[in-house]
C-alpha atoms as a PDB file:
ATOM      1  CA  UNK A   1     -46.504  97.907   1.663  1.00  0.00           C
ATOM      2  CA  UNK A   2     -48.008  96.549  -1.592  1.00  0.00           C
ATOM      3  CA  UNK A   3     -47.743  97.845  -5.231  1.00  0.00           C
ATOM      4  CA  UNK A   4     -51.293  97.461  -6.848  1.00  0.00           C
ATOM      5  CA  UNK A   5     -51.385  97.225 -10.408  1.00  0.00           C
ATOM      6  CA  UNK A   6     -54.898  98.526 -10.488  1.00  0.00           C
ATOM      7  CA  UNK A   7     -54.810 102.071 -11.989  1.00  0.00           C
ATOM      8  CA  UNK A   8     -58.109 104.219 -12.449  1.00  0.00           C
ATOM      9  CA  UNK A   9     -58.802 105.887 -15.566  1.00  0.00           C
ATOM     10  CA  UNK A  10     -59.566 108.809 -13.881  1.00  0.00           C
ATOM     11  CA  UNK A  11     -55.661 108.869 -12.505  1.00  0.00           C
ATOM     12  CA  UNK A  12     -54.629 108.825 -16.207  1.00  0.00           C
ATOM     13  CA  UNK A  13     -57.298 111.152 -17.765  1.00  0.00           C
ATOM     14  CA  UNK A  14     -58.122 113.928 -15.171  1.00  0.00           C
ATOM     15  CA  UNK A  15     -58.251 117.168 -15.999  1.00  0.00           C
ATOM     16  CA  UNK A  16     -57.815 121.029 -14.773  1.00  0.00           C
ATOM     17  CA  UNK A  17     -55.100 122.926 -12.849  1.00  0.00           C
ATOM     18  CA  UNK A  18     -55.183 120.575 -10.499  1.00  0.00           C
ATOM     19  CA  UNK A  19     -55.038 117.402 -12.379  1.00  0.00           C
ATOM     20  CA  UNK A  20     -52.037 118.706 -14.249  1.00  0.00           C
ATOM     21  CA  UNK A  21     -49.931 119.438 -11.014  1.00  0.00           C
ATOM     22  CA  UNK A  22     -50.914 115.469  -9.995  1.00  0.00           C
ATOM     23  CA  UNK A  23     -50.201 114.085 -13.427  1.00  0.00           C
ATOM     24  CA  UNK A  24     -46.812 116.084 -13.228  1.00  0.00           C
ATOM     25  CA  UNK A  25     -45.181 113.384 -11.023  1.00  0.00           C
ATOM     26  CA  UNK A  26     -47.098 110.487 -12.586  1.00  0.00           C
ATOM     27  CA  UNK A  27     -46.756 110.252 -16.342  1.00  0.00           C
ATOM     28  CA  UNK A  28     -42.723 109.370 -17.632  1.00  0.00           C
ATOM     29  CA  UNK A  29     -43.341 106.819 -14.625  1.00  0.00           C
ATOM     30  CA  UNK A  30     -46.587 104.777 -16.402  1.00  0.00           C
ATOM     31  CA  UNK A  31     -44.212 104.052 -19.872  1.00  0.00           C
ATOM     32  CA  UNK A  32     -41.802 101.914 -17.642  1.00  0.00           C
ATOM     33  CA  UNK A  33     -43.838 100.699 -14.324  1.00  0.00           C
ATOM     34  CA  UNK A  34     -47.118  99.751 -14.708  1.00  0.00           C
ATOM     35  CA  UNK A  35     -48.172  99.153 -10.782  1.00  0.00           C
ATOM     36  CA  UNK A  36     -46.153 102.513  -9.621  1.00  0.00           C
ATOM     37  CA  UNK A  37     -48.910 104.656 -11.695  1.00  0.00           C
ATOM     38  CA  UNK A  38     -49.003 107.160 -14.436  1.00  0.00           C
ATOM     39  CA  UNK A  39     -47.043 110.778 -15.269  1.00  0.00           C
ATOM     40  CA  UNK A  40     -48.446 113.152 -16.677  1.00  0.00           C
ATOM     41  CA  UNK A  41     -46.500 116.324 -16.832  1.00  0.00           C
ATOM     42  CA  UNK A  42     -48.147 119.820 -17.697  1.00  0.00           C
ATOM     43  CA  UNK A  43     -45.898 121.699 -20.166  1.00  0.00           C
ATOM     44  CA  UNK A  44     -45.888 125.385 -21.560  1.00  0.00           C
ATOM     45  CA  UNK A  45     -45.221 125.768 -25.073  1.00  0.00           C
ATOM     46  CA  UNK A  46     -41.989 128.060 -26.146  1.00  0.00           C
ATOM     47  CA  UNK A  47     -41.916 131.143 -27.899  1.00  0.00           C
ATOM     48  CA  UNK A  48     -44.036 131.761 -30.825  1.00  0.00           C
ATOM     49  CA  UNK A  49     -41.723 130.759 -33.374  1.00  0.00           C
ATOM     50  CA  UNK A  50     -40.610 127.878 -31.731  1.00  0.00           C
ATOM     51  CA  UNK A  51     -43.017 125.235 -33.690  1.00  0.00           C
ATOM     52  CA  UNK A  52     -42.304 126.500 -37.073  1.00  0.00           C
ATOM     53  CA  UNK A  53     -38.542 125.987 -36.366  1.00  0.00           C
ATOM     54  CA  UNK A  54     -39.141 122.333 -34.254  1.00  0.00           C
ATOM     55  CA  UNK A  55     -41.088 121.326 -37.883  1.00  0.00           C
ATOM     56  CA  UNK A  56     -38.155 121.741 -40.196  1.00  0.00           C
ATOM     57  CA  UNK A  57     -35.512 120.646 -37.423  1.00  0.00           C
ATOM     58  CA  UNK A  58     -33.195 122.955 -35.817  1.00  0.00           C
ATOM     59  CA  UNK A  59     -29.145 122.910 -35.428  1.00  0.00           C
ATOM     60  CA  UNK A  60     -27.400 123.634 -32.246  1.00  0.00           C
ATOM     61  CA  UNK A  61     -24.082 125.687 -32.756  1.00  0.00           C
ATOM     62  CA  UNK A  62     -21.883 124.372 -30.144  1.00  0.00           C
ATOM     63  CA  UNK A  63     -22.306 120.813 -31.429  1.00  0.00           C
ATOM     64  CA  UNK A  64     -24.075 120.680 -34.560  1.00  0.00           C
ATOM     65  CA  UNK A  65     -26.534 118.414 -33.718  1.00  0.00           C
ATOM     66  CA  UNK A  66     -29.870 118.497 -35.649  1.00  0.00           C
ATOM     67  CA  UNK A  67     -33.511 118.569 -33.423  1.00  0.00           C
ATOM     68  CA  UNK A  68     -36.067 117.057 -35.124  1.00  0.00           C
ATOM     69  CA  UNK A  69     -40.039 116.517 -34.951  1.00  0.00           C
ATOM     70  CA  UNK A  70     -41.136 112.882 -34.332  1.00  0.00           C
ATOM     71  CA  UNK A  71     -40.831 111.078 -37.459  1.00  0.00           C
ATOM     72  CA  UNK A  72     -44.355 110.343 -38.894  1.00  0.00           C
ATOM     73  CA  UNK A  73     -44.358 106.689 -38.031  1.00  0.00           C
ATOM     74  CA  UNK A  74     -44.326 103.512 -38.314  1.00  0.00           C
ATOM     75  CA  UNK A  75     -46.987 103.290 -35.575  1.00  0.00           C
ATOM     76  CA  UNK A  76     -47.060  99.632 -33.886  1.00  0.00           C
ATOM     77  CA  UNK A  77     -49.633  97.256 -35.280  1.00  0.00           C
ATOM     78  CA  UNK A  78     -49.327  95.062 -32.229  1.00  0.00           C
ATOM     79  CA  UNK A  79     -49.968  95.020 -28.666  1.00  0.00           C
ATOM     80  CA  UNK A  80     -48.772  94.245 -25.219  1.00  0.00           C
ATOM     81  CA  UNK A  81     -50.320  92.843 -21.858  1.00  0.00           C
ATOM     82  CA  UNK A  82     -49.436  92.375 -18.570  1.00  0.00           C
ATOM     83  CA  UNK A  83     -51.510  89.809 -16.354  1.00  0.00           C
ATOM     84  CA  UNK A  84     -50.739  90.539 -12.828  1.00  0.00           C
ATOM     85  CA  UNK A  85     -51.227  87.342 -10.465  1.00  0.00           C
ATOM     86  CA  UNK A  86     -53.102  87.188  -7.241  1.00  0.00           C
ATOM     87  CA  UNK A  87     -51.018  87.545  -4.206  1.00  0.00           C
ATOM     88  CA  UNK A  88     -51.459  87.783  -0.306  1.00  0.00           C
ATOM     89  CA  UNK A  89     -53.423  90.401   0.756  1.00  0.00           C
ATOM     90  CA  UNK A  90     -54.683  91.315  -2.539  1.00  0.00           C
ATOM     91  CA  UNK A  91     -58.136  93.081  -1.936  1.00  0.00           C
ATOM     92  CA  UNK A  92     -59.901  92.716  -5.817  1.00  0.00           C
ATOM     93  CA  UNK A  93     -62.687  90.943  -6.213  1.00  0.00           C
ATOM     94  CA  UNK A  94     -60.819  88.211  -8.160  1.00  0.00           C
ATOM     95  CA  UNK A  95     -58.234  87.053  -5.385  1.00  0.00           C
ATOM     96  CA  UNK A  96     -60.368  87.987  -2.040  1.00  0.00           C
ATOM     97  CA  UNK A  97     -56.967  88.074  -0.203  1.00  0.00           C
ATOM     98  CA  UNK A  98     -55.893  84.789  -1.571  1.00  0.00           C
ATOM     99  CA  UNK A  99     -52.650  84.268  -3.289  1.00  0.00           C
ATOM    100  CA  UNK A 100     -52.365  81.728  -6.636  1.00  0.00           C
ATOM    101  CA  UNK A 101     -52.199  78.473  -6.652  1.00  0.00           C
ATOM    102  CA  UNK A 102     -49.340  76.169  -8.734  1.00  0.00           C
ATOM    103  CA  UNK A 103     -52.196  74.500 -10.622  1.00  0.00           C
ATOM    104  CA  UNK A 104     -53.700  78.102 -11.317  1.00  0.00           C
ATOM    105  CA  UNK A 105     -50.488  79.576 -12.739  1.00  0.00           C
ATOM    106  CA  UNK A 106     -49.977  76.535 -14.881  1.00  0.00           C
ATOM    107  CA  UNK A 107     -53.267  76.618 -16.309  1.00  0.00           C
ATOM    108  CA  UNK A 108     -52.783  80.752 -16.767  1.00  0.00           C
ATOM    109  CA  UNK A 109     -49.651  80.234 -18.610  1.00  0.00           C
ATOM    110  CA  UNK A 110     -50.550  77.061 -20.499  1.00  0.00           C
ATOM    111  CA  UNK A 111     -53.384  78.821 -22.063  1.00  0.00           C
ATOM    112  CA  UNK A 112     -51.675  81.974 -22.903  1.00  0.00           C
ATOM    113  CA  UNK A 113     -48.837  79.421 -24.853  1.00  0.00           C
ATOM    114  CA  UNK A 114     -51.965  77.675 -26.398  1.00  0.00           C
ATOM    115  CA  UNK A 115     -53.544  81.060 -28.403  1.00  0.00           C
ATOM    116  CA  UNK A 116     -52.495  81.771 -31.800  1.00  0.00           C
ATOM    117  CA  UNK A 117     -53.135  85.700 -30.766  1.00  0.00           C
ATOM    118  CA  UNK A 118     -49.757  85.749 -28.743  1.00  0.00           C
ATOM    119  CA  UNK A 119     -46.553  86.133 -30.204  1.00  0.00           C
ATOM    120  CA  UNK A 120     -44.525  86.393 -26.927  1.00  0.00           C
ATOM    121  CA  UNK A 121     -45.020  85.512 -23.316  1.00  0.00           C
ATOM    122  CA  UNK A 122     -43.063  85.613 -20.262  1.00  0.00           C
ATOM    123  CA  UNK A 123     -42.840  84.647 -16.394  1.00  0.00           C
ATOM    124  CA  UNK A 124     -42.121  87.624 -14.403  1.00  0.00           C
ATOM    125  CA  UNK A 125     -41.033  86.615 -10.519  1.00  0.00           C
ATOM    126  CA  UNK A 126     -41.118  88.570  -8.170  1.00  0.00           C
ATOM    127  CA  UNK A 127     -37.979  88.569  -7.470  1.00  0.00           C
ATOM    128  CA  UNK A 128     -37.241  89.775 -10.769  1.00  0.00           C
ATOM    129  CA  UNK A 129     -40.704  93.041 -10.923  1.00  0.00           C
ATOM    130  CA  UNK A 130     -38.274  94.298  -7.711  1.00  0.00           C
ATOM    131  CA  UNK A 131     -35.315  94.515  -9.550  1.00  0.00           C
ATOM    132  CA  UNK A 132     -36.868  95.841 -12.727  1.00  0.00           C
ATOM    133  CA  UNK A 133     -38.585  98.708 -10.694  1.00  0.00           C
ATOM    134  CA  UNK A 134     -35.452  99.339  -8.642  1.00  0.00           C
ATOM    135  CA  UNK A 135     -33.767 100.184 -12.537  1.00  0.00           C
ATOM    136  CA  UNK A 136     -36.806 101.950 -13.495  1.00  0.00           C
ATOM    137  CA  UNK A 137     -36.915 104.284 -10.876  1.00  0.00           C
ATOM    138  CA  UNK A 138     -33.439 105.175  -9.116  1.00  0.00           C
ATOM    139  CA  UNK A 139     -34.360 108.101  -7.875  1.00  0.00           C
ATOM    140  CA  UNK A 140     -37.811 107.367  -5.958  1.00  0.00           C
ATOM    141  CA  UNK A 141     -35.373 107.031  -2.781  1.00  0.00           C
ATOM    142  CA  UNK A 142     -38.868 107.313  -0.617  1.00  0.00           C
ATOM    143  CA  UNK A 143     -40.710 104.550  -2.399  1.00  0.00           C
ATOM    144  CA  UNK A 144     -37.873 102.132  -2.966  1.00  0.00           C
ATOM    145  CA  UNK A 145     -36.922 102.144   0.544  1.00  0.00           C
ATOM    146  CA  UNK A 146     -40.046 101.186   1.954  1.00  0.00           C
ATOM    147  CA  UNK A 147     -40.437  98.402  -0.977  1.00  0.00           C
ATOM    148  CA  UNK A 148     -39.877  94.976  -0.686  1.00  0.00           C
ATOM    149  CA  UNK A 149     -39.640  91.869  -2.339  1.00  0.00           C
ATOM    150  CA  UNK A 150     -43.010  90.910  -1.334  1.00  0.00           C
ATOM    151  CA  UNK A 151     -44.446  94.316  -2.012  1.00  0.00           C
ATOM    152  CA  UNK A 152     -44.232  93.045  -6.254  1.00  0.00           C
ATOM    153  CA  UNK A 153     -47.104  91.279  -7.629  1.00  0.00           C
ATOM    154  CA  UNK A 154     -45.710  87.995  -9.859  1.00  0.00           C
ATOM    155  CA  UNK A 155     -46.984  88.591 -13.355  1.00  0.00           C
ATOM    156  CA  UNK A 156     -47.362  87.500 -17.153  1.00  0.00           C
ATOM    157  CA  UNK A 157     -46.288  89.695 -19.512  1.00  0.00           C
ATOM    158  CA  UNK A 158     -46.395  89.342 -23.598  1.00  0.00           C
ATOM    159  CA  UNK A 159     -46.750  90.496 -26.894  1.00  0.00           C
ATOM    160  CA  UNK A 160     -49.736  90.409 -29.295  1.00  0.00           C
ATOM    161  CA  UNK A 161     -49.849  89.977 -32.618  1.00  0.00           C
ATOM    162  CA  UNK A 162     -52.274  92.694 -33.721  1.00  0.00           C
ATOM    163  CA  UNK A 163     -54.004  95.312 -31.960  1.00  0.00           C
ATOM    164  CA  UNK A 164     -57.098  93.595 -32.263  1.00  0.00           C
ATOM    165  CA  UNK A 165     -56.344  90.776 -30.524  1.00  0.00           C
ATOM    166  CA  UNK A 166     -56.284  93.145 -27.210  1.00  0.00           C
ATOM    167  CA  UNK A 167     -59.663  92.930 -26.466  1.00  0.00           C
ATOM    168  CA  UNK A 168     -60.196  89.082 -26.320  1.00  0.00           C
ATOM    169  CA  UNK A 169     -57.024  88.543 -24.427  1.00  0.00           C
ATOM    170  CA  UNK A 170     -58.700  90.825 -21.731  1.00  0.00           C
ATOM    171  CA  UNK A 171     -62.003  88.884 -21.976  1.00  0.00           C
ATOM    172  CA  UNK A 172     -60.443  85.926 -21.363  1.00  0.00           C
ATOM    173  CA  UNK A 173     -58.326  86.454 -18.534  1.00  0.00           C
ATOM    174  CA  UNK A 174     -59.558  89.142 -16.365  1.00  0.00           C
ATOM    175  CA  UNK A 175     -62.149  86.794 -14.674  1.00  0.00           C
ATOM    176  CA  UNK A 176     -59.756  83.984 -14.646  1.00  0.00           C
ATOM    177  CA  UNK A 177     -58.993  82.130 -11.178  1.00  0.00           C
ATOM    178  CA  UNK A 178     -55.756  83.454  -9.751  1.00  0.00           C
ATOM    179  CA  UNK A 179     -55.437  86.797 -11.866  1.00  0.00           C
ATOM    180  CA  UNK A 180     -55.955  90.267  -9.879  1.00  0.00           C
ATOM    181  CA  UNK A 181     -55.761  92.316 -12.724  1.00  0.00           C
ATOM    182  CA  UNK A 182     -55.112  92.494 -16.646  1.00  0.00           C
ATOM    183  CA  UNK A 183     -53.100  95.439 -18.446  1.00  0.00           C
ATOM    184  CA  UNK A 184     -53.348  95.565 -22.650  1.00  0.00           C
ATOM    185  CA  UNK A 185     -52.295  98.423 -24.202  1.00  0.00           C
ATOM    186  CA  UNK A 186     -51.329  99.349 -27.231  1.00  0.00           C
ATOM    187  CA  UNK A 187     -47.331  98.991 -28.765  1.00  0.00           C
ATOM    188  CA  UNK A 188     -44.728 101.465 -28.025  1.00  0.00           C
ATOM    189  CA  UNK A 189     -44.024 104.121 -30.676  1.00  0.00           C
ATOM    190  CA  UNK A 190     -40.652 105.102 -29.782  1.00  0.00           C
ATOM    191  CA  UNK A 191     -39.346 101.283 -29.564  1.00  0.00           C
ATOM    192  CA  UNK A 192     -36.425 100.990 -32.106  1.00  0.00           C
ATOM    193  CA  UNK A 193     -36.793 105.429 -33.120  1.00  0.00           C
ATOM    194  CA  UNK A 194     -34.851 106.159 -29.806  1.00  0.00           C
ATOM    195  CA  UNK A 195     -33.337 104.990 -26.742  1.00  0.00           C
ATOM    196  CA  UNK A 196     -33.059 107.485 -24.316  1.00  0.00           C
ATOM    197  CA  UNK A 197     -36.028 109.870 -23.227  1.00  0.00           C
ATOM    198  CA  UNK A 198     -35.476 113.143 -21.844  1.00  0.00           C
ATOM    199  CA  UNK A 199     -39.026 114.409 -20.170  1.00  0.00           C
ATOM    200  CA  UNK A 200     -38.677 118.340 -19.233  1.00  0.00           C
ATOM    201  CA  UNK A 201     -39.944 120.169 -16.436  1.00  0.00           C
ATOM    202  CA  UNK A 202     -44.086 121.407 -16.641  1.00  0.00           C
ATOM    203  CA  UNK A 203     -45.247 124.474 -14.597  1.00  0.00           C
ATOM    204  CA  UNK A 204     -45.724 124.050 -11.159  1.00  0.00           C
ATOM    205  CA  UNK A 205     -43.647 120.447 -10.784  1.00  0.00           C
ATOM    206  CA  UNK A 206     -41.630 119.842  -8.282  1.00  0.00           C
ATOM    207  CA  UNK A 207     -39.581 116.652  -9.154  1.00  0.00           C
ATOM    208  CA  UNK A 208     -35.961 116.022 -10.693  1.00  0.00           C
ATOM    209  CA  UNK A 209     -34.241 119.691 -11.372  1.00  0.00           C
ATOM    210  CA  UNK A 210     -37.971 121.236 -11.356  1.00  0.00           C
ATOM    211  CA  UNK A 211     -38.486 123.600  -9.159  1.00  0.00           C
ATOM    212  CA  UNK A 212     -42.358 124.047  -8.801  1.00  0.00           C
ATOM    213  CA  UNK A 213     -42.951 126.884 -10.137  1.00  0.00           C
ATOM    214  CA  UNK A 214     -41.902 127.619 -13.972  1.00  0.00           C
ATOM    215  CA  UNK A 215     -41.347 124.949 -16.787  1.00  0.00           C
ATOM    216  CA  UNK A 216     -38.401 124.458 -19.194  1.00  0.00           C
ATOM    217  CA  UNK A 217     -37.485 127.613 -20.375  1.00  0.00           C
ATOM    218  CA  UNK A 218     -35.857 127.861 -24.358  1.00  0.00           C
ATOM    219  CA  UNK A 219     -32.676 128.617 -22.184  1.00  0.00           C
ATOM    220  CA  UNK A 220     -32.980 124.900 -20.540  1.00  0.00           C
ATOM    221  CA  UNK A 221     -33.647 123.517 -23.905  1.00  0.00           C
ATOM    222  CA  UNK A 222     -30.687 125.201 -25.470  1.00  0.00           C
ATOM    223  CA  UNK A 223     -28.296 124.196 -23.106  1.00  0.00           C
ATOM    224  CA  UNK A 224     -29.554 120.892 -23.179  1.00  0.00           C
ATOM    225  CA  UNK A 225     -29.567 120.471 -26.939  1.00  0.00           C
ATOM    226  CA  UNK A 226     -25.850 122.382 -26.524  1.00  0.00           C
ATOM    227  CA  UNK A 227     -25.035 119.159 -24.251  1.00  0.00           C
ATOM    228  CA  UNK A 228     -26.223 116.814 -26.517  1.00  0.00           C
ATOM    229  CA  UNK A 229     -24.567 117.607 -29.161  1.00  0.00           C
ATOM    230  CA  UNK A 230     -21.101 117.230 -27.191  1.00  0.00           C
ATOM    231  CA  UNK A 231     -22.021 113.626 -26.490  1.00  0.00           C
ATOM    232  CA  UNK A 232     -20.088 111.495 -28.672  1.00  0.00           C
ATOM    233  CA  UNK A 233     -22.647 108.326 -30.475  1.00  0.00           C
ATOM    234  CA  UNK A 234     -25.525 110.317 -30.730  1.00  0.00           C
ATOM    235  CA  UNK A 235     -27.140 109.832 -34.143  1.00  0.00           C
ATOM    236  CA  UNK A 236     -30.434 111.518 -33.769  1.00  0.00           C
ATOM    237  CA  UNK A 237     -32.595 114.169 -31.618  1.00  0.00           C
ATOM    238  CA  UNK A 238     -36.213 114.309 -32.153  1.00  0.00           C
ATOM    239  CA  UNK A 239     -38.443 116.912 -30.265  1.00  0.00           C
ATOM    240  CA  UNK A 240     -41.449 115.964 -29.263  1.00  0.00           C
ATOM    241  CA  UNK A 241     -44.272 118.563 -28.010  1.00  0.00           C
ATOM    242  CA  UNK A 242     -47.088 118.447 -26.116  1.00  0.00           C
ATOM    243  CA  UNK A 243     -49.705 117.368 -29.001  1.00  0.00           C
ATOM    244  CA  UNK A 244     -47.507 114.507 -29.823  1.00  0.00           C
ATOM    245  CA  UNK A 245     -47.052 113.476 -26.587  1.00  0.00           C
ATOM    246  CA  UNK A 246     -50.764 113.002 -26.255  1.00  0.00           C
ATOM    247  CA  UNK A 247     -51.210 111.421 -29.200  1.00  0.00           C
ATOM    248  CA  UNK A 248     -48.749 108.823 -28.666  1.00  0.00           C
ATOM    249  CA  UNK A 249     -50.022 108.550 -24.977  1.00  0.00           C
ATOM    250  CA  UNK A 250     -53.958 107.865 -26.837  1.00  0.00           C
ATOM    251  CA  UNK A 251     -52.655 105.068 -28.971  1.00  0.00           C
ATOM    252  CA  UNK A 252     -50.487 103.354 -26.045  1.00  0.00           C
ATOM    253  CA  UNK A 253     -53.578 103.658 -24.065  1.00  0.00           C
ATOM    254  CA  UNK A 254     -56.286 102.978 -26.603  1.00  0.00           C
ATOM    255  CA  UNK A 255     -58.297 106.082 -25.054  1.00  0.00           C
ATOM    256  CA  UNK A 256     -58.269 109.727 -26.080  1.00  0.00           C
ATOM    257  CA  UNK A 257     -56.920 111.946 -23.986  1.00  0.00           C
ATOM    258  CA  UNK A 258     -58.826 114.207 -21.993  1.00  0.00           C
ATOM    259  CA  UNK A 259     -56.575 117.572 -22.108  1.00  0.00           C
ATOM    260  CA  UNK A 260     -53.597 117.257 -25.269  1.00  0.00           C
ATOM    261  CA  UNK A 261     -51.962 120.531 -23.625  1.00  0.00           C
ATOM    262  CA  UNK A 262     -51.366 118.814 -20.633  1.00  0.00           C
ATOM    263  CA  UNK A 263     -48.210 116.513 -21.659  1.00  0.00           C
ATOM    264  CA  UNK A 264     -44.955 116.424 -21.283  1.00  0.00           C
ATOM    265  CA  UNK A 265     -42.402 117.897 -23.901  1.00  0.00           C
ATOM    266  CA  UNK A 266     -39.549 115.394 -24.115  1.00  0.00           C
ATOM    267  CA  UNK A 267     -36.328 114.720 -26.177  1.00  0.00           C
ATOM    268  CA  UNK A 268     -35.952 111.565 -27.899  1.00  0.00           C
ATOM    269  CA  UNK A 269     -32.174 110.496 -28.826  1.00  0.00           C
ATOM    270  CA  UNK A 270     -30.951 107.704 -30.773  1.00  0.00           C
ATOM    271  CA  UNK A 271     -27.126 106.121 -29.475  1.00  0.00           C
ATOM    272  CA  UNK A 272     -24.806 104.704 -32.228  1.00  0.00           C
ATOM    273  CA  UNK A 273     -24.369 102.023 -29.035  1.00  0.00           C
ATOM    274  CA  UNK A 274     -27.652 101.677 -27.200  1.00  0.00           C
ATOM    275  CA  UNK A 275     -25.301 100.278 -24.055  1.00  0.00           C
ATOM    276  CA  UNK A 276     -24.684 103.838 -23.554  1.00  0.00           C
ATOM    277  CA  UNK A 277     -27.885 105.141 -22.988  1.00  0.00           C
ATOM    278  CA  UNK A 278     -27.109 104.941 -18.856  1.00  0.00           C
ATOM    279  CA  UNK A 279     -23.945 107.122 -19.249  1.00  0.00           C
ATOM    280  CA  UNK A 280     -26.215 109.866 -21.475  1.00  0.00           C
ATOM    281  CA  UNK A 281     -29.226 109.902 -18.825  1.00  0.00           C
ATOM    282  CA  UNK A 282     -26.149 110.346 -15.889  1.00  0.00           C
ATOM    283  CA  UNK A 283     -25.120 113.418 -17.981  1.00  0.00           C
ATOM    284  CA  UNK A 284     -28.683 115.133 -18.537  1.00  0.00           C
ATOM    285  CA  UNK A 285     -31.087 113.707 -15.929  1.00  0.00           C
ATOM    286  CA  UNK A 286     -29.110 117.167 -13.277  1.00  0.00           C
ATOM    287  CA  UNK A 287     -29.441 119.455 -15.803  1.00  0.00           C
ATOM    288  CA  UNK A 288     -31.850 122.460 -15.499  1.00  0.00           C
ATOM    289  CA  UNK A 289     -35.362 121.728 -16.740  1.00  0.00           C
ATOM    290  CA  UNK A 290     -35.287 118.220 -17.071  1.00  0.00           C
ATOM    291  CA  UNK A 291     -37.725 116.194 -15.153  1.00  0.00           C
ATOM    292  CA  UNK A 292     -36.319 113.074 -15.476  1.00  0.00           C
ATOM    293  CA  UNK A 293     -34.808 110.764 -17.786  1.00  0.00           C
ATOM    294  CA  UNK A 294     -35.107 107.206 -19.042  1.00  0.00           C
ATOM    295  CA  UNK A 295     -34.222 103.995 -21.050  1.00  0.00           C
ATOM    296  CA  UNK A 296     -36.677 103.854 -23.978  1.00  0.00           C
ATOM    297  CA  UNK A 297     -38.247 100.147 -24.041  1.00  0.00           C
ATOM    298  CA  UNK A 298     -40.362  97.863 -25.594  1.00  0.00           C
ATOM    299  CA  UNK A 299     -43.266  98.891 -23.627  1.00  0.00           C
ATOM    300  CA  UNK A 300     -43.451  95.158 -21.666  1.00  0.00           C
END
């Protein structure tokens, strides 16, 4: 089995009933593993009321902890890539079932170090895209048992300087000997606001505590606000709905999204001691209505 990076647009951007059920299982998943795909969970809006009262930011009796919108920004001005190397077997055009050279990944990495347009760069092994995903996605007990070592394409993965920049690394690269495929996308908006994500349950999922028929209902949300707020180190809650979702799923993709209804509503919390953010997503990620729940990173 092979993990291949290459992910259609129409995987990301589909639309309908149908494409909502798909996107369901496939959206929280694209923030943190590229080559596993992208989620895309269909949500229904709560009561009538409930925006007006999300806008100003609500309390939660049993512990007083505030829920508020997304703050307005600051929206990233840079951007991130991943270059994903050739690798046995790999069937695009670029590799024709060839794996990389030495002398290719030197050249790849010597001329990422040599542009003025990256700020960051990395080697990523192997080795070390099997343990990431393994992190990523504990409870995929299907996928990661039939994954290997192997399976994980070797890749370079940085940060740019300005948005604009994403475009030329692209150019240069994606025809490049030894490179399968190129990822740039835009910076993370939630890097440094939050560091846990809690993505609820969309009609008709089936995944986490969903159970395929009805989304969160305001009686999930309460309870899980009411948990919250007895978690000691949690600074902030922010709420983010379905619009916002999109939006921030537009600029991390550079590409307007096809159906804004069709995202996930999440919670975003900020930890007095990031370090805890695994103990918080053990507390929520059973709860009723959530679909899953995850480390916030850096997007790369």
């Amino acid at each position: 089995m092979r993990l291949n990076p290459e992910v259609s647009e129409a995987e990301h951007l589909s639309s309908g009933d149908s494409g909502r059920r798909s996107r369901s299982r496939t959206w929280a998943g694209a923030r943190r593993a590229l080559p596993a795909g992208v989620m895309v969970v269909a949500v229904a809006l709560g009561a009538t009321g409930a925006a007006a009262a999300e806008a100003e930011g609500r309390h939660v009796r049993q512990g007083l902890i505030q829920v508020s919108p997304p703050p307005a920004g600051p929206w990233p001005q840079d951007g991130v890539f991943d270059i994903y190397l050739c690798m046995n077997g790999d069937i695009l055009n670029n590799c024709r079932n060839r794996t990389i050279t030495p002398k290719q990944k030197r050249t790849i990495e010597a001329r990422l170090r040599a542009m003025p347009e990256v700020a960051e760069v990395r080697f990523e092994s192997q080795k070390k895209a099997y343990a990431n995903f393994r992190k990523q996605n504990p409870d995929n007990k299907a996928l990661l048992s039939a994954l290997q070592v192997d399976d994980m394409p070797e890749s370079f993965k940085g940060r740019l300087h300005r948005r604009a920049d994403i475009v030329p690394i692209r150019s240069t690269f994606e025809k490049m000997a030894g490179v399968s495929n190129v990822f740039t996308l835009g910076g993370s908006f939630w890097e440094g606001k939050a560091d846990v994500e809690i993505t609820l349950c969309g009609p008709g999922e089936a995944s986490g505590t969903c159970d395929g028929h009805d989304g969160a209902t305001p009686w999930d949300k309460e309870r899980i606000e009411a948990r919250l707020g007895t978690v000691e180190g949690v600074e902030k809650v922010y709420f983010e709905d379905s619009e916002h979702a999109a939006k921030v799923f537009s600029f991390w993709w550079m590409r307007k999204a096809s159906d804004p209804q069709g995202f996930p509503e999440s919670y975003y919390v900020k930890l007095a001691d990031p370090g805890d953010a695994q103990v918080l997503i053990d507390t929520v990620k059973v709860m009723s209505g959530v679909s899953s729940a995850r480390i916030v990173d850096d997007g790369w």
